[in-house]
C-alpha atoms as a PDB file:
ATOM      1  CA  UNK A   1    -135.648  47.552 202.860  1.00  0.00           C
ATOM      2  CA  UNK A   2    -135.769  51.043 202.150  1.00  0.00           C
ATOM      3  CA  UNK A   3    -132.103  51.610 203.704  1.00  0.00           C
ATOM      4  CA  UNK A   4    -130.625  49.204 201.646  1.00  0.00           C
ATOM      5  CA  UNK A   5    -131.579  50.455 198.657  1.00  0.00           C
ATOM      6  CA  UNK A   6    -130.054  54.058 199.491  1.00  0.00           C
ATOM      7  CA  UNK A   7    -126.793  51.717 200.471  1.00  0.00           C
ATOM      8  CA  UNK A   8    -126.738  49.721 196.829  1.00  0.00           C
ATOM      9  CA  UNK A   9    -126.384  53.273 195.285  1.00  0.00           C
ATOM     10  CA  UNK A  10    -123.006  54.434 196.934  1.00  0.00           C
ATOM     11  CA  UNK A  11    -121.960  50.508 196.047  1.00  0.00           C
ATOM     12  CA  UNK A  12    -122.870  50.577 192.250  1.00  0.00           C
ATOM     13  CA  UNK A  13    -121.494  54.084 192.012  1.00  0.00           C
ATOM     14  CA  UNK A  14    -118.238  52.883 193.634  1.00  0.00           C
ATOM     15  CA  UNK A  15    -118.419  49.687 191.278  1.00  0.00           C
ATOM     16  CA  UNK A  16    -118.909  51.984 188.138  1.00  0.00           C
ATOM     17  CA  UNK A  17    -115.713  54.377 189.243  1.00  0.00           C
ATOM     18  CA  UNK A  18    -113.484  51.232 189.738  1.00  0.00           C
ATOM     19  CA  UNK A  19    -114.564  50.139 186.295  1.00  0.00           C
ATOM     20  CA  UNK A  20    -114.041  53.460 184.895  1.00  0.00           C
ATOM     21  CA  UNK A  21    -111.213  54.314 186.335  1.00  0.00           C
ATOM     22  CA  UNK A  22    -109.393  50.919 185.200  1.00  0.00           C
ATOM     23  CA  UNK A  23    -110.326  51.408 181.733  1.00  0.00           C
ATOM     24  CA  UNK A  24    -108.736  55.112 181.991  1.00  0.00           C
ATOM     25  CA  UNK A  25    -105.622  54.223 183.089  1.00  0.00           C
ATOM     26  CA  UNK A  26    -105.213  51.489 180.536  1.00  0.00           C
ATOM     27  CA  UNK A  27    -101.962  50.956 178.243  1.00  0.00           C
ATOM     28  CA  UNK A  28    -102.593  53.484 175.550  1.00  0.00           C
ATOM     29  CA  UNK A  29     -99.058  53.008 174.155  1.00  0.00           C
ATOM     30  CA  UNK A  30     -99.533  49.328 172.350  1.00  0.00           C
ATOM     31  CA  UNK A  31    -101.521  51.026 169.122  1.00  0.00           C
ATOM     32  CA  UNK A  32     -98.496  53.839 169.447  1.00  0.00           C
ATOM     33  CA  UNK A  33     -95.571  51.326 169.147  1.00  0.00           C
ATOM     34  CA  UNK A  34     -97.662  49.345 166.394  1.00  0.00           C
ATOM     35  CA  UNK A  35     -98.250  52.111 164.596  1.00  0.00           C
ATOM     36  CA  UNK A  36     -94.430  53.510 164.788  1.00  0.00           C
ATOM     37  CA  UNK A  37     -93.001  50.129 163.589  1.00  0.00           C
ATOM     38  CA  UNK A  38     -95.567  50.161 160.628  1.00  0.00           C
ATOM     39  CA  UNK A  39     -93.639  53.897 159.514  1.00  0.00           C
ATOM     40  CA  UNK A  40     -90.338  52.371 160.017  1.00  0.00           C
ATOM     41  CA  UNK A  41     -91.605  49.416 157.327  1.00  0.00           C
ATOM     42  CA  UNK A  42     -92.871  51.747 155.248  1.00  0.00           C
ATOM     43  CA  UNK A  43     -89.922  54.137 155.473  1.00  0.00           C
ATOM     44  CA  UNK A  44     -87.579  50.965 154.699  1.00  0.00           C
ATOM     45  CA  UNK A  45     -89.770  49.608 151.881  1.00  0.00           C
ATOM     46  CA  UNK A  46     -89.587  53.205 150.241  1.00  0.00           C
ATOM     47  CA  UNK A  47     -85.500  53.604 151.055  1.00  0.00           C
ATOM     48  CA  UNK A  48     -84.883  49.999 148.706  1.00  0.00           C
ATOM     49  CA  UNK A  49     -87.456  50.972 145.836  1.00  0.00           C
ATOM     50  CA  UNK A  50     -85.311  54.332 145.406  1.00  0.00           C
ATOM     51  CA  UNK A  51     -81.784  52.917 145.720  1.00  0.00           C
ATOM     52  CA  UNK A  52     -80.310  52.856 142.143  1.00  0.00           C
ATOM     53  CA  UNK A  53     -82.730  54.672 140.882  1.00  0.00           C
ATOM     54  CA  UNK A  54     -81.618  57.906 140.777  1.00  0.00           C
ATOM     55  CA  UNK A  55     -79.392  57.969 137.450  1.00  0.00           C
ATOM     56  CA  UNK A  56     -82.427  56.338 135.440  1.00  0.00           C
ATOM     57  CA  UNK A  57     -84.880  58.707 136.851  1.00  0.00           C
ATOM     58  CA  UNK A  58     -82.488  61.745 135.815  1.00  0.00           C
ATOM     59  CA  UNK A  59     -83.348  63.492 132.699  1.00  0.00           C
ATOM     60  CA  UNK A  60     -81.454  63.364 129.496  1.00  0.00           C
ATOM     61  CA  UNK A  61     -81.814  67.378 129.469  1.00  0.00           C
ATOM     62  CA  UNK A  62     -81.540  69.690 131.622  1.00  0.00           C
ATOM     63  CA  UNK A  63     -84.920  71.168 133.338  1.00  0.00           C
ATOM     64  CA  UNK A  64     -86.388  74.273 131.951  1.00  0.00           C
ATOM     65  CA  UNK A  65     -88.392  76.566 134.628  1.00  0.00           C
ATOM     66  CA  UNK A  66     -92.082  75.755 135.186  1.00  0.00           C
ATOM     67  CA  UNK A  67     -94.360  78.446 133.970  1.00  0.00           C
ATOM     68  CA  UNK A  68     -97.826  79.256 135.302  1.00  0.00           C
ATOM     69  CA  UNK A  69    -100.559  80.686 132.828  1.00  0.00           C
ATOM     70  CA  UNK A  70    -102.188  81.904 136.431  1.00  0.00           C
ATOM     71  CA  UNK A  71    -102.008  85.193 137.816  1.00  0.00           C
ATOM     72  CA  UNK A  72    -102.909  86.613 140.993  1.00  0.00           C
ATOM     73  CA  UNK A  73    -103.992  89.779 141.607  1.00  0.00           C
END
């Protein structure tokens, strides 16, 4: 009895590598491709909000310098 518990432990270790060694190897690209056609949505949404925009976002004068009160030193 003794001998085949010293054999169970090569078995369950061999068990626990295939496991492992599946669930390493997975397809880690899915949540990549999902993720990259989410930007390109995004990037499209933001494209049409900003077409024809531009000469009713441009202001009436012409933009003076911004000035900071902060100085390094």
């Amino acid at each position: 009895m003794a001998a085949l518990a010293w054999l169970l432990i090569p078995v369950f270790a061999v068990v626990g590598a295939a496991i492992w060694g599946s669930w390493a190897s997975r397809n880690k690209t899915i949540g990549d491709v999902a993720e990259l056609a989410g930007y390109a949505r995004f990037r499209d949404a933001m494209e049409r909000s900003h077409s024809g925009t531009e000469s009713e976002m441009a202001p009436a004068t012409p933009a003076s310098p911004v000035r900071s009160s902060h100085v390094s030193g």
